[in-house]
PDB file of N, CA and C in Angstrom:
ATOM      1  N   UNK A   1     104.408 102.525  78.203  1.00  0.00           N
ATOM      2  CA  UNK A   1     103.230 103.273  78.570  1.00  0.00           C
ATOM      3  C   UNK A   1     103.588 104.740  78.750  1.00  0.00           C
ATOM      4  N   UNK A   2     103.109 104.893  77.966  1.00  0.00           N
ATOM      5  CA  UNK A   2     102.936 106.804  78.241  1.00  0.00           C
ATOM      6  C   UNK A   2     102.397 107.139  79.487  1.00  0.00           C
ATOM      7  N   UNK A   3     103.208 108.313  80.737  1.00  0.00           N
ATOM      8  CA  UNK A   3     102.378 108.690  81.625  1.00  0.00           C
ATOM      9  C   UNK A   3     103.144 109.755  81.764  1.00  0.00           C
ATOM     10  N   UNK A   4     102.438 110.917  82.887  1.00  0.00           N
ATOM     11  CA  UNK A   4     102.912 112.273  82.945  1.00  0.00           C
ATOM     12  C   UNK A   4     103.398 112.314  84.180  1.00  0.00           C
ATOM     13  N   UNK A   5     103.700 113.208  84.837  1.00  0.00           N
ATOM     14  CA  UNK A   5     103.731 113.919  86.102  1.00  0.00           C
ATOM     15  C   UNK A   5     102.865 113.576  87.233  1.00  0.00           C
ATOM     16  N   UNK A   6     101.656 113.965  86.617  1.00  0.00           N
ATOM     17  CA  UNK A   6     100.108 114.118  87.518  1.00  0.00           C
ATOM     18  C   UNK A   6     100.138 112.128  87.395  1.00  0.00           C
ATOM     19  N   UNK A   7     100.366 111.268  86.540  1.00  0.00           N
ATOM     20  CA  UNK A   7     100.407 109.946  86.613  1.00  0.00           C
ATOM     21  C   UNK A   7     100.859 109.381  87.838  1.00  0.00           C
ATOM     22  N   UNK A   8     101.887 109.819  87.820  1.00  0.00           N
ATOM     23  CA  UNK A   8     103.047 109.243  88.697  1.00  0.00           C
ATOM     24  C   UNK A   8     102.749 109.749  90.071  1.00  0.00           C
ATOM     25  N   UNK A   9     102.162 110.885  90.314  1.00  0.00           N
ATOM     26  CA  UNK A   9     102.080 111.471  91.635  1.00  0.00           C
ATOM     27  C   UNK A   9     100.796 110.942  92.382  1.00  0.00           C
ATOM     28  N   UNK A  10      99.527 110.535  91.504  1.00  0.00           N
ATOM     29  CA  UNK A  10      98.699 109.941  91.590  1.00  0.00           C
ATOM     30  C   UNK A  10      98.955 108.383  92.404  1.00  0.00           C
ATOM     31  N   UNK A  11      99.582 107.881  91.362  1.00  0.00           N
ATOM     32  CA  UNK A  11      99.814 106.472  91.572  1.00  0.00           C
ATOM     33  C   UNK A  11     101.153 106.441  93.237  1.00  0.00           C
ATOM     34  N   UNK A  12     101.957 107.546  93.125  1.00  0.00           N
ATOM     35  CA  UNK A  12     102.640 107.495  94.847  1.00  0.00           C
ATOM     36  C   UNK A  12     101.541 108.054  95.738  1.00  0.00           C
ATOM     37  N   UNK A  13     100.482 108.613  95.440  1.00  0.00           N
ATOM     38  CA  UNK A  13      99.604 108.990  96.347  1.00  0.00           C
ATOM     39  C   UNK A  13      98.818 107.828  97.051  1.00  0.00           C
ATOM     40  N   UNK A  14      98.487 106.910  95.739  1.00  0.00           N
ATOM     41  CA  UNK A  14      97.680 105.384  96.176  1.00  0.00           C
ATOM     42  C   UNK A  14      98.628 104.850  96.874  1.00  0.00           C
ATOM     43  N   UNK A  15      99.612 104.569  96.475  1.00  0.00           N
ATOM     44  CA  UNK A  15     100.786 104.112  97.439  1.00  0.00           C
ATOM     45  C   UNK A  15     100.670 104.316  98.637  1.00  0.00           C
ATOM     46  N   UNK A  16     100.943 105.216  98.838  1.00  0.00           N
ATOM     47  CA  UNK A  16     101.018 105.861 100.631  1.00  0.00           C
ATOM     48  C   UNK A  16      99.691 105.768 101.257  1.00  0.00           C
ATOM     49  N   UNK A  17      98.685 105.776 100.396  1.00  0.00           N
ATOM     50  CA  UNK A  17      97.594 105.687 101.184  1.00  0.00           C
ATOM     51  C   UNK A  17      96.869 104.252 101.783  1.00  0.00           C
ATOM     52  N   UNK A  18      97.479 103.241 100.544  1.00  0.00           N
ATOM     53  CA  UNK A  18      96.562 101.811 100.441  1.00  0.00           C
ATOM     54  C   UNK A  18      98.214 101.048 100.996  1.00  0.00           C
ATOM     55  N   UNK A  19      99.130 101.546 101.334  1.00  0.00           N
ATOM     56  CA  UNK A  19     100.169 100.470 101.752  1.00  0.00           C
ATOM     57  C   UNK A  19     100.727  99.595 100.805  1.00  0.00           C
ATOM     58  N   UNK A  20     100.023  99.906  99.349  1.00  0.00           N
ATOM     59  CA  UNK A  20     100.780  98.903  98.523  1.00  0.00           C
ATOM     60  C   UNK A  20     101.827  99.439  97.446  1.00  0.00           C
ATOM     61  N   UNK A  21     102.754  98.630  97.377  1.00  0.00           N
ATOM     62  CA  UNK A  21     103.842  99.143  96.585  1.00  0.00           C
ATOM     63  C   UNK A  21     103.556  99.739  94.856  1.00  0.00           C
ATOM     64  N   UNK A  22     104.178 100.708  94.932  1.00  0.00           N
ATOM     65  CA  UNK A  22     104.013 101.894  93.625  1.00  0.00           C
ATOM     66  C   UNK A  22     103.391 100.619  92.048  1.00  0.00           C
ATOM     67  N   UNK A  23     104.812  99.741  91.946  1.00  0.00           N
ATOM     68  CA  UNK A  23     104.803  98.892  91.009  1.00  0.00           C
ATOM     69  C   UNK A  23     103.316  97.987  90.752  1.00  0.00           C
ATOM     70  N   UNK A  24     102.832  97.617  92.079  1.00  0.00           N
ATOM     71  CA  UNK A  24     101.766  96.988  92.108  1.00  0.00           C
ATOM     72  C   UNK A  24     100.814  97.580  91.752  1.00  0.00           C
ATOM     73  N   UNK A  25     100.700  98.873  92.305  1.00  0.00           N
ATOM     74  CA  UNK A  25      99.521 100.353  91.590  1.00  0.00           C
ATOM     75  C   UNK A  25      99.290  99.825  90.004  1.00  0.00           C
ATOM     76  N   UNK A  26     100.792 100.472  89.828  1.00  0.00           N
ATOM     77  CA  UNK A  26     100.899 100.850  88.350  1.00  0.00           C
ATOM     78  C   UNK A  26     100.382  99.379  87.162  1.00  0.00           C
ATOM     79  N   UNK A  27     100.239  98.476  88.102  1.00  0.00           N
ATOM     80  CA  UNK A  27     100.037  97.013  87.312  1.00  0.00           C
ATOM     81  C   UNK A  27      98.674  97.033  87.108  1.00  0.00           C
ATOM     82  N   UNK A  28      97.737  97.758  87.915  1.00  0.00           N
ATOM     83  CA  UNK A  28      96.222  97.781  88.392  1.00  0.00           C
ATOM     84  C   UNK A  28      95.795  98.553  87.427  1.00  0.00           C
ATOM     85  N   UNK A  29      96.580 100.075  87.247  1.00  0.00           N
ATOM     86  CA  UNK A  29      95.985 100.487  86.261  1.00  0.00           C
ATOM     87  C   UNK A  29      96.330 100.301  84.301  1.00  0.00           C
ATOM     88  N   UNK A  30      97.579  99.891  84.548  1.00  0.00           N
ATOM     89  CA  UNK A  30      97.982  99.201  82.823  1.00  0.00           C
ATOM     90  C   UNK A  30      97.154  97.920  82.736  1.00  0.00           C
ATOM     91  N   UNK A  31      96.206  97.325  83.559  1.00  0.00           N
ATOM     92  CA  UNK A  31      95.578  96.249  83.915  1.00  0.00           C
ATOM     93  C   UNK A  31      94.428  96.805  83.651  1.00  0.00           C
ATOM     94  N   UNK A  32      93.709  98.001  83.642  1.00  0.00           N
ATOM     95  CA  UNK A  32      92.761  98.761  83.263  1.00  0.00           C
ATOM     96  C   UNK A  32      92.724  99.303  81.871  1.00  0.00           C
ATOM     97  N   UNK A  33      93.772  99.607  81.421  1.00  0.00           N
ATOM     98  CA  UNK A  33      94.143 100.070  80.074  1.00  0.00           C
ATOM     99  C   UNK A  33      94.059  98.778  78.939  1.00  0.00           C
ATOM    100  N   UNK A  34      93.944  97.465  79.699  1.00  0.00           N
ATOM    101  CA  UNK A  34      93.883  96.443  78.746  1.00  0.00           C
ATOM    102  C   UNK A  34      92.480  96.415  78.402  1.00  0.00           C
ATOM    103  N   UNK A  35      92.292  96.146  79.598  1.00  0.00           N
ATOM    104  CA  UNK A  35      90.123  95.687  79.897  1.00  0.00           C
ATOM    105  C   UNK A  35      90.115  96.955  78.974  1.00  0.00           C
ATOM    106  N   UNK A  36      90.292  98.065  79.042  1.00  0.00           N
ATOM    107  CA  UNK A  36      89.375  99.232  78.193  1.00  0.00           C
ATOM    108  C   UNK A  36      89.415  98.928  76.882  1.00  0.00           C
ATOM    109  N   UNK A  37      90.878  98.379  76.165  1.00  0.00           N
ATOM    110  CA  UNK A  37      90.949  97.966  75.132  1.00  0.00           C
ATOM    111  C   UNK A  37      89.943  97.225  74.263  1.00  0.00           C
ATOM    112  N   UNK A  38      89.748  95.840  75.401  1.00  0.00           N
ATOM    113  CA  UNK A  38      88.942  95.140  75.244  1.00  0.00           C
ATOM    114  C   UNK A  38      87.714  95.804  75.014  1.00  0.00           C
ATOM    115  N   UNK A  39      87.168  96.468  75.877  1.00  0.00           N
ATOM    116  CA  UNK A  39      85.866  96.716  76.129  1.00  0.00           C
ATOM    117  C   UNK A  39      85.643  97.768  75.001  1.00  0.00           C
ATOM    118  N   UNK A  40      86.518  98.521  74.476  1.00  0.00           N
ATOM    119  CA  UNK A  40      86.305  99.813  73.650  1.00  0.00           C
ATOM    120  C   UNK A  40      86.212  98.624  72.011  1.00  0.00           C
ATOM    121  N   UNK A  41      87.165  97.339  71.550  1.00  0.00           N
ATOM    122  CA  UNK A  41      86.692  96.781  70.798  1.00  0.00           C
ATOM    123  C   UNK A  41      85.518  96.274  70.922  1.00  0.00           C
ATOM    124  N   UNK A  42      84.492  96.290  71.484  1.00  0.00           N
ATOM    125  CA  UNK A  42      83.211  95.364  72.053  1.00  0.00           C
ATOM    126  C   UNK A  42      82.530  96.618  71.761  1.00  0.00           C
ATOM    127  N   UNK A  43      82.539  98.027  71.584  1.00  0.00           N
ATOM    128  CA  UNK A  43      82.079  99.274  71.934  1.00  0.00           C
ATOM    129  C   UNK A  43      81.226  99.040  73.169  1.00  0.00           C
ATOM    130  N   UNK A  44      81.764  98.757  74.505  1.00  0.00           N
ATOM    131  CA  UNK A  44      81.387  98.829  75.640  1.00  0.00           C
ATOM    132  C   UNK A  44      81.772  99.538  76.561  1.00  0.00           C
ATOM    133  N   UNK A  45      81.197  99.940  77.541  1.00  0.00           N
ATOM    134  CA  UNK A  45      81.793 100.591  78.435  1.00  0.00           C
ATOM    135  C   UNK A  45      82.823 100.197  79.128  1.00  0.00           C
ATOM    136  N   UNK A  46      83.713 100.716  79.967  1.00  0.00           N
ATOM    137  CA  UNK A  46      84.535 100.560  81.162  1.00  0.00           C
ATOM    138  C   UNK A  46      84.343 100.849  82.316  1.00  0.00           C
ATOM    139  N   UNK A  47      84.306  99.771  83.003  1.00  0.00           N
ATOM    140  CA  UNK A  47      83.718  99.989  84.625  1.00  0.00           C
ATOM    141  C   UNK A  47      84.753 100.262  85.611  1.00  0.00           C
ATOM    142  N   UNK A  48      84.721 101.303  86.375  1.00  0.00           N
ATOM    143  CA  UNK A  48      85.920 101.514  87.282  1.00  0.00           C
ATOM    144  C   UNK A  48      84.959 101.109  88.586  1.00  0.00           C
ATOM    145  N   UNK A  49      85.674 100.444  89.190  1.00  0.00           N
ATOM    146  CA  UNK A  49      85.119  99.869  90.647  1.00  0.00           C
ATOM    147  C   UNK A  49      84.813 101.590  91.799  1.00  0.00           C
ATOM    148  N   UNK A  50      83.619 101.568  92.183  1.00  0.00           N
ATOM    149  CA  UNK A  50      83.603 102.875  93.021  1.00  0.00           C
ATOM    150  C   UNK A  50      83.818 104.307  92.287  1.00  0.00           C
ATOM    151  N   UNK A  51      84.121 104.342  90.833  1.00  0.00           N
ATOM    152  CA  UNK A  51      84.236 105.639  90.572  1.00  0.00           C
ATOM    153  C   UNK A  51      83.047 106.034  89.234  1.00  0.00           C
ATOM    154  N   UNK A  52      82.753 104.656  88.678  1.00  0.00           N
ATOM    155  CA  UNK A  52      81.738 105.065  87.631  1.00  0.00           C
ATOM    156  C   UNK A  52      82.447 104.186  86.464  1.00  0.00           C
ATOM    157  N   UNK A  53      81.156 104.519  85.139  1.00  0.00           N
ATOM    158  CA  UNK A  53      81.243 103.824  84.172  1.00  0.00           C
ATOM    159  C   UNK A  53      81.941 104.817  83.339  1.00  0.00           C
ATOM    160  N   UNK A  54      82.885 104.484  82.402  1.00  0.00           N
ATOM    161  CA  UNK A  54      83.038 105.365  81.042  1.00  0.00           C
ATOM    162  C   UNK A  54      83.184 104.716  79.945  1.00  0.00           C
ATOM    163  N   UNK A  55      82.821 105.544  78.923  1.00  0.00           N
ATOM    164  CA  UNK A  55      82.689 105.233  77.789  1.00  0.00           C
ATOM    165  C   UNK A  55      82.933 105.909  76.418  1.00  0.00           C
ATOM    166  N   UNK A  56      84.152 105.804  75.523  1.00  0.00           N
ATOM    167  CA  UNK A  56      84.897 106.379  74.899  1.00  0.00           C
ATOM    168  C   UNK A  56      84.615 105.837  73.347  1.00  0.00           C
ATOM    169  N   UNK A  57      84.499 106.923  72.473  1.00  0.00           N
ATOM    170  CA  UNK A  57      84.050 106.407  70.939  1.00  0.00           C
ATOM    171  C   UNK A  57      85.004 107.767  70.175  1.00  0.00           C
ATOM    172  N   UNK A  58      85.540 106.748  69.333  1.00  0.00           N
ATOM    173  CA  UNK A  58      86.573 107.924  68.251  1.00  0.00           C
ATOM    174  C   UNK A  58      85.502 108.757  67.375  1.00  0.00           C
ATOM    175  N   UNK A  59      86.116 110.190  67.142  1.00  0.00           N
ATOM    176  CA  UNK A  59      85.442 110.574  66.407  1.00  0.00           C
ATOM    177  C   UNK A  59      86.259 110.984  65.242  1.00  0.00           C
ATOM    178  N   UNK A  60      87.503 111.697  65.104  1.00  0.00           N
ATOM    179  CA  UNK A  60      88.228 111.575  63.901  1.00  0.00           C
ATOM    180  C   UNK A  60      89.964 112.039  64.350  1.00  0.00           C
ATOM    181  N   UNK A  61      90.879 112.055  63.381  1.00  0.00           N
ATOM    182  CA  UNK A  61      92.087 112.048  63.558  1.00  0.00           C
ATOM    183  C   UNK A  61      92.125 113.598  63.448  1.00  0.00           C
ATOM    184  N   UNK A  62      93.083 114.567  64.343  1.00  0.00           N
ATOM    185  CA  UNK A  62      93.751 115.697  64.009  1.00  0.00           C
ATOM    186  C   UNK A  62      95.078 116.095  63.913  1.00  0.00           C
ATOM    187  N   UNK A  63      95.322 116.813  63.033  1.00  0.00           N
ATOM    188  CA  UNK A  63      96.741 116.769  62.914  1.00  0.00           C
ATOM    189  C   UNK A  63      97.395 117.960  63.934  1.00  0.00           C
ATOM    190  N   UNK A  64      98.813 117.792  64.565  1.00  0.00           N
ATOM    191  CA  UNK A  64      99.205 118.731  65.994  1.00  0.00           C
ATOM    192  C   UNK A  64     100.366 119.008  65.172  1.00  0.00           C
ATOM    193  N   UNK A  65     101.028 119.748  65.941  1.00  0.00           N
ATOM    194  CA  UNK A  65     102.745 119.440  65.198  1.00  0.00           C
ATOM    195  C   UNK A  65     103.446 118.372  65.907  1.00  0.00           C
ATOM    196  N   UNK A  66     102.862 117.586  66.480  1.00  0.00           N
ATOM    197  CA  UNK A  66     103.727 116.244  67.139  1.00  0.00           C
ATOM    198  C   UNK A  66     103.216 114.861  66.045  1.00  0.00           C
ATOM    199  N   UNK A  67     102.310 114.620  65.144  1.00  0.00           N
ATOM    200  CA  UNK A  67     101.299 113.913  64.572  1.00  0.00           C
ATOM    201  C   UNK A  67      99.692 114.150  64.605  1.00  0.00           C
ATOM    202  N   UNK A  68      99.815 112.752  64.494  1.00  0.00           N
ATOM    203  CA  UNK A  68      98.328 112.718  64.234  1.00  0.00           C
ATOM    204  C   UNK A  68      97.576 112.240  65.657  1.00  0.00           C
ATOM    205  N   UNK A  69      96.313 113.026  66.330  1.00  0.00           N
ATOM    206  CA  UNK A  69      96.337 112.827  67.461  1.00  0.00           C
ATOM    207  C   UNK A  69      95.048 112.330  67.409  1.00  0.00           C
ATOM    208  N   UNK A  70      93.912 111.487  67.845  1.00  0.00           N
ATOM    209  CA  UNK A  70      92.864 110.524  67.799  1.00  0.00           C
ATOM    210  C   UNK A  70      92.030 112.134  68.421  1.00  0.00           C
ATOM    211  N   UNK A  71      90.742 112.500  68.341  1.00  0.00           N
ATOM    212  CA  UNK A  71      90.091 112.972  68.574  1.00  0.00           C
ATOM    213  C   UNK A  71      88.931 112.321  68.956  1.00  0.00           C
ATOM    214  N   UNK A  72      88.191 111.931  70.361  1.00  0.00           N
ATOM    215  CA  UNK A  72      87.365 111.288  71.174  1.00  0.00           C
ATOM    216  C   UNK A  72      86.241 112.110  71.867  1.00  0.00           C
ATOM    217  N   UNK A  73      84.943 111.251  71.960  1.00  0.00           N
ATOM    218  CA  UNK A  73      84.359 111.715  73.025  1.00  0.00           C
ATOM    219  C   UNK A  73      84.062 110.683  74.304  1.00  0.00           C
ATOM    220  N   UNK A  74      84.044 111.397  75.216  1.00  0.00           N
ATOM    221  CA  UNK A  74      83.879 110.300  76.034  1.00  0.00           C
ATOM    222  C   UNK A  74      82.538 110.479  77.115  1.00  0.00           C
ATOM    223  N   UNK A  75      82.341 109.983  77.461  1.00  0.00           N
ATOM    224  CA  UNK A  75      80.816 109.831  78.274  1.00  0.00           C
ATOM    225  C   UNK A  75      81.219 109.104  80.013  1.00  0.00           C
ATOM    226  N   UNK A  76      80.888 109.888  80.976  1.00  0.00           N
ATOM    227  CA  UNK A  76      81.071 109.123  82.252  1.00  0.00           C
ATOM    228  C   UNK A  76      79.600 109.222  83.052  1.00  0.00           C
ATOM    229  N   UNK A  77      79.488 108.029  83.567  1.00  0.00           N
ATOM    230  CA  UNK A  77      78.482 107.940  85.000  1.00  0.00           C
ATOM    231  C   UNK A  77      78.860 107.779  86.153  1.00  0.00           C
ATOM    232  N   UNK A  78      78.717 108.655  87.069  1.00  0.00           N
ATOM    233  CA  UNK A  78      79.105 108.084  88.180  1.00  0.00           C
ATOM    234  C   UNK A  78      78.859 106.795  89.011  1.00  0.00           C
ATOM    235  N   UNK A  79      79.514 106.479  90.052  1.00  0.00           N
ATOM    236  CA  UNK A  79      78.762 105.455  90.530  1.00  0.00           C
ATOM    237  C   UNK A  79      78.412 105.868  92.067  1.00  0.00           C
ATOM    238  N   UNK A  80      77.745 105.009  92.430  1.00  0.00           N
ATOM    239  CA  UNK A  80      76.356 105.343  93.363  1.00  0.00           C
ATOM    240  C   UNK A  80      77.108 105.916  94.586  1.00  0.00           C
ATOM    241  N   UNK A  81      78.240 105.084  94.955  1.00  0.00           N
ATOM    242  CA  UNK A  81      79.103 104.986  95.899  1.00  0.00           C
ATOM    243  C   UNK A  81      80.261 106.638  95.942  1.00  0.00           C
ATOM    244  N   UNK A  82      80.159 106.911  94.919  1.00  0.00           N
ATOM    245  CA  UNK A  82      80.773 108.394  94.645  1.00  0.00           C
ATOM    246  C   UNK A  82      80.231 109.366  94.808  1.00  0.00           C
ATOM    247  N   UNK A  83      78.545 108.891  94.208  1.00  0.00           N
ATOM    248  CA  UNK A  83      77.731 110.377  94.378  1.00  0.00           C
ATOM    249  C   UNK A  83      77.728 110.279  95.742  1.00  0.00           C
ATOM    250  N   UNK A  84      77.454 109.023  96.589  1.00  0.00           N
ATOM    251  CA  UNK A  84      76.902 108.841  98.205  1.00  0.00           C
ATOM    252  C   UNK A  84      78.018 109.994  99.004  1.00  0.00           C
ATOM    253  N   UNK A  85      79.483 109.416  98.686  1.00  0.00           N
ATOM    254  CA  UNK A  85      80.435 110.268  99.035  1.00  0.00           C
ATOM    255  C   UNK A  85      80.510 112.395  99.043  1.00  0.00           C
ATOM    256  N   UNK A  86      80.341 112.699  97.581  1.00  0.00           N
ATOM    257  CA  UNK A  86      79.809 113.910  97.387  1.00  0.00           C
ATOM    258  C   UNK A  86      78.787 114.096  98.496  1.00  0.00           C
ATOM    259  N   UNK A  87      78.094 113.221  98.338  1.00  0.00           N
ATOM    260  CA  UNK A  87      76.623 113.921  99.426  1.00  0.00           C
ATOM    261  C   UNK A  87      77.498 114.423 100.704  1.00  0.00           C
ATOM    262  N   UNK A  88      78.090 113.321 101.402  1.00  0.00           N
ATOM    263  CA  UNK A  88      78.664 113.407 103.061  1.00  0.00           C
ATOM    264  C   UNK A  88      79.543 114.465 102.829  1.00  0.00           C
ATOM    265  N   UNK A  89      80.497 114.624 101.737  1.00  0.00           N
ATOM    266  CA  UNK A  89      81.197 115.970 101.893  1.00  0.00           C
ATOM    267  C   UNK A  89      80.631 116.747 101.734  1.00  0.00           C
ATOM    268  N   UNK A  90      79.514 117.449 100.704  1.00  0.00           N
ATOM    269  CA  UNK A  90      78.777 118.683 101.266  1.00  0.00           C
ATOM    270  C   UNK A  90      78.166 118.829 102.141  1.00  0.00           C
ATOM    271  N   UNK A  91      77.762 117.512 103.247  1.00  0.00           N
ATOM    272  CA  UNK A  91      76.770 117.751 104.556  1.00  0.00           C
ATOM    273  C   UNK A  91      77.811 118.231 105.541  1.00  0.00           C
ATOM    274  N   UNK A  92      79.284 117.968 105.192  1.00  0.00           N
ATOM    275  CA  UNK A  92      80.354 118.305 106.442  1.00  0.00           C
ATOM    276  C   UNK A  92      81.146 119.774 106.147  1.00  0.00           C
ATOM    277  N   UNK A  93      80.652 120.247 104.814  1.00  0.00           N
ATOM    278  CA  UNK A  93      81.348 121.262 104.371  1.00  0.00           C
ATOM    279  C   UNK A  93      80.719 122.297 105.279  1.00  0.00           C
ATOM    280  N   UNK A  94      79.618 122.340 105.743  1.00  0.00           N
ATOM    281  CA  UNK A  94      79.148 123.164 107.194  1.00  0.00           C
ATOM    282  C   UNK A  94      79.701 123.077 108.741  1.00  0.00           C
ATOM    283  N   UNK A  95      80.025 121.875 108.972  1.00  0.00           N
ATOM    284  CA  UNK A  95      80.747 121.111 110.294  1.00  0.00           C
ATOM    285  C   UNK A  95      82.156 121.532 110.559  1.00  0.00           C
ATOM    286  N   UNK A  96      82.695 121.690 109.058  1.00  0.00           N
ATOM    287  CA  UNK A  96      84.390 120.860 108.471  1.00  0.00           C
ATOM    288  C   UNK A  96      84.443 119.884 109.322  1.00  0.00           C
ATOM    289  N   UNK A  97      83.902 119.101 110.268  1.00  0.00           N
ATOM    290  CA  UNK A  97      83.825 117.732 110.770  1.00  0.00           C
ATOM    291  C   UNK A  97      84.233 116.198 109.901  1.00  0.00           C
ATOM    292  N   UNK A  98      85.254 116.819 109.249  1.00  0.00           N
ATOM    293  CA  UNK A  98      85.933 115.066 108.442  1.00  0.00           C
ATOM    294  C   UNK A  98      85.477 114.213 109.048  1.00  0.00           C
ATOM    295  N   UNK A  99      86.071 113.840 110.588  1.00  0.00           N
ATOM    296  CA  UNK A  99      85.800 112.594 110.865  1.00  0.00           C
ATOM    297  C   UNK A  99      84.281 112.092 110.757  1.00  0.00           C
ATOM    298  N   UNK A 100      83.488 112.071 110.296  1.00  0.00           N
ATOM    299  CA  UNK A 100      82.354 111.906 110.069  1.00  0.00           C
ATOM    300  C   UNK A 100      82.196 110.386 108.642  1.00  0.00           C
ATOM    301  N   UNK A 101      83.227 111.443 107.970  1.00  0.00           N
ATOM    302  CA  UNK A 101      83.281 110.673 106.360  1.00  0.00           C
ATOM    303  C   UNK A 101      83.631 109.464 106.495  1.00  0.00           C
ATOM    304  N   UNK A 102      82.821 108.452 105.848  1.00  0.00           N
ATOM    305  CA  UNK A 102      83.726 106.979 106.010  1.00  0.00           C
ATOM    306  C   UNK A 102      85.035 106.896 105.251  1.00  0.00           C
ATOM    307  N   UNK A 103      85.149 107.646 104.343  1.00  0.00           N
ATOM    308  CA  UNK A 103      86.475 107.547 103.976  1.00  0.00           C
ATOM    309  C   UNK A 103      87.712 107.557 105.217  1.00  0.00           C
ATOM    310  N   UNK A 104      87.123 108.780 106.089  1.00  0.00           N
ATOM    311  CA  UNK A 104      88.453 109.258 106.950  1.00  0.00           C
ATOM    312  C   UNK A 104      88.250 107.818 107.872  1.00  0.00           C
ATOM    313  N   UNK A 105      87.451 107.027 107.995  1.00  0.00           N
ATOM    314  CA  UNK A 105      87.278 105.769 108.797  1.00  0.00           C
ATOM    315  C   UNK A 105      87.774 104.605 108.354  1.00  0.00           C
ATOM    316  N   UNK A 106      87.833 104.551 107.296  1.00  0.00           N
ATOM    317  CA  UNK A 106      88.744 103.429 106.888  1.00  0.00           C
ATOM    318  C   UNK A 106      89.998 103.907 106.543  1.00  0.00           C
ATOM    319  N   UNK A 107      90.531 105.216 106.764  1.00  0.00           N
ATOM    320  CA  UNK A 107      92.155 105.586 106.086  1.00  0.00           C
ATOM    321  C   UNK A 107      92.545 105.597 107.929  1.00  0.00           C
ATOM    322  N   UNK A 108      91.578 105.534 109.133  1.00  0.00           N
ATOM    323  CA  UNK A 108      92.000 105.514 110.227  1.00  0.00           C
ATOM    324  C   UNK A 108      92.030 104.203 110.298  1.00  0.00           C
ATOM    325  N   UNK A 109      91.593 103.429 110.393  1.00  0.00           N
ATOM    326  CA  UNK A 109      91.756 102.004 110.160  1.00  0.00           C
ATOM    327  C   UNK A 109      92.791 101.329 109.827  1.00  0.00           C
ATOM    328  N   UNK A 110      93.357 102.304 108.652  1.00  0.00           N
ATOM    329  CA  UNK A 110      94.778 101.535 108.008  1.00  0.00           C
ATOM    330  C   UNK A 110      95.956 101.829 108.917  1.00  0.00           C
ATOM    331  N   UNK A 111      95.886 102.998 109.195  1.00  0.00           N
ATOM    332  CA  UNK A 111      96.671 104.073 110.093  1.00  0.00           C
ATOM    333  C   UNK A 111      97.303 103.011 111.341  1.00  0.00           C
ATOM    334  N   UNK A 112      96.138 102.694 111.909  1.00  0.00           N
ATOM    335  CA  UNK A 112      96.050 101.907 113.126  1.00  0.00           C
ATOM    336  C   UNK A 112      96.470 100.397 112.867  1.00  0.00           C
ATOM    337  N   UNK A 113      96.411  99.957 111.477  1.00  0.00           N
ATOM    338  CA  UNK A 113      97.157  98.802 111.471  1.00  0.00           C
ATOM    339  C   UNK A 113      98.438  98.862 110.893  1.00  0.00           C
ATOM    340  N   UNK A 114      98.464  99.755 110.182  1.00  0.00           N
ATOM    341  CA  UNK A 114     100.133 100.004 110.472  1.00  0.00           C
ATOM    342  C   UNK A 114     100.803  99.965 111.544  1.00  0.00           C
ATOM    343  N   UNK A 115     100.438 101.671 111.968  1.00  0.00           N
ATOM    344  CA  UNK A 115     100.886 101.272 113.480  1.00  0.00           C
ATOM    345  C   UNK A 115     101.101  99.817 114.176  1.00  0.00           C
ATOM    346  N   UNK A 116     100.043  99.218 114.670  1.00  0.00           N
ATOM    347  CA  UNK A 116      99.857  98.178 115.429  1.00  0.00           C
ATOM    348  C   UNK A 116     101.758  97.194 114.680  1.00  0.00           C
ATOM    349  N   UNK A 117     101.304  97.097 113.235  1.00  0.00           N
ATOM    350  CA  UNK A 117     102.273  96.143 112.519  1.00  0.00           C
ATOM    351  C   UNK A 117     103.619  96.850 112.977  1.00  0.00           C
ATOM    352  N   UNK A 118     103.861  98.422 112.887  1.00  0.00           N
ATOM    353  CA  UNK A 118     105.374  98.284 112.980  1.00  0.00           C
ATOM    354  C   UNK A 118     105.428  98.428 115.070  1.00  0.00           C
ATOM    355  N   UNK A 119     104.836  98.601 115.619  1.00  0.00           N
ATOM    356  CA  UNK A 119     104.995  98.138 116.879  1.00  0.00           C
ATOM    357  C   UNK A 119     105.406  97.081 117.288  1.00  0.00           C
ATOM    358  N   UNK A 120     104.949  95.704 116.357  1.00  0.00           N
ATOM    359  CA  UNK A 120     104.798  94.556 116.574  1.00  0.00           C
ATOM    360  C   UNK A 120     106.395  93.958 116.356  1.00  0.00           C
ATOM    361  N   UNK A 121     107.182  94.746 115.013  1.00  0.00           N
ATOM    362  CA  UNK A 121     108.153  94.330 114.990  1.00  0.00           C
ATOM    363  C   UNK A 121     109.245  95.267 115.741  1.00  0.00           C
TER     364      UNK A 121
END
């Protein structure tokens, strides 16, 4: 699998944030790269859970000095749960009041069961 920089920093970012190990990330999203496969032979969309639909159709080959590189367009929708998000951050971008956001409520949540877990041992 081809990935970059911004890949990898991404995927240690989910890491640290969701508690689950890098490898397991990286399985979720080459696990995404299949389904798209699938779904792009079907000419269907791809559904990302919480972030929106996309939808990718070739349009022709160009030549780079590395080869021949696929030339695409792609089409995204958000999903409801993303725009909802956008909304609460521009209502707090007046406050700067984070704690407000459910995001910062469930990343306190995790926080606190960590904690709790390495206390425990």
């Amino acid at each position: 699998m081809l990935t970059n920089t911004e890949d990898n920093k991404t995927i240690s970012e989910i890491s640290l944030l969701s508690g689950v190990d890098e490898n397991d990330i990286r399985s979720v999203f080459e696990a995404f790269l299949t389904q798209f496969v699938i779904k792009y032979t079907n000419n269907k969309r791809i559904h990302i859970p919480y972030v929106g639909n996309f939808l990718v159709r070739y349009r022709e080959d160009k030549e780079t000095s590395e080869g021949r590189e696929a030339q695409i367009d792609a089409f995204y929708s958000a999903h409801d749960e993303l725009k909802r998000l956008v909304g609460q951050l521009k209502d707090i971008e007046s406050t700067g009041d984070y704690t407000k956001l459910d995001v910062f409520k469930n990343l306190k949540k995790i926080i606190k069961n960590d904690f709790k877990t390495i206390v425990e041992e």
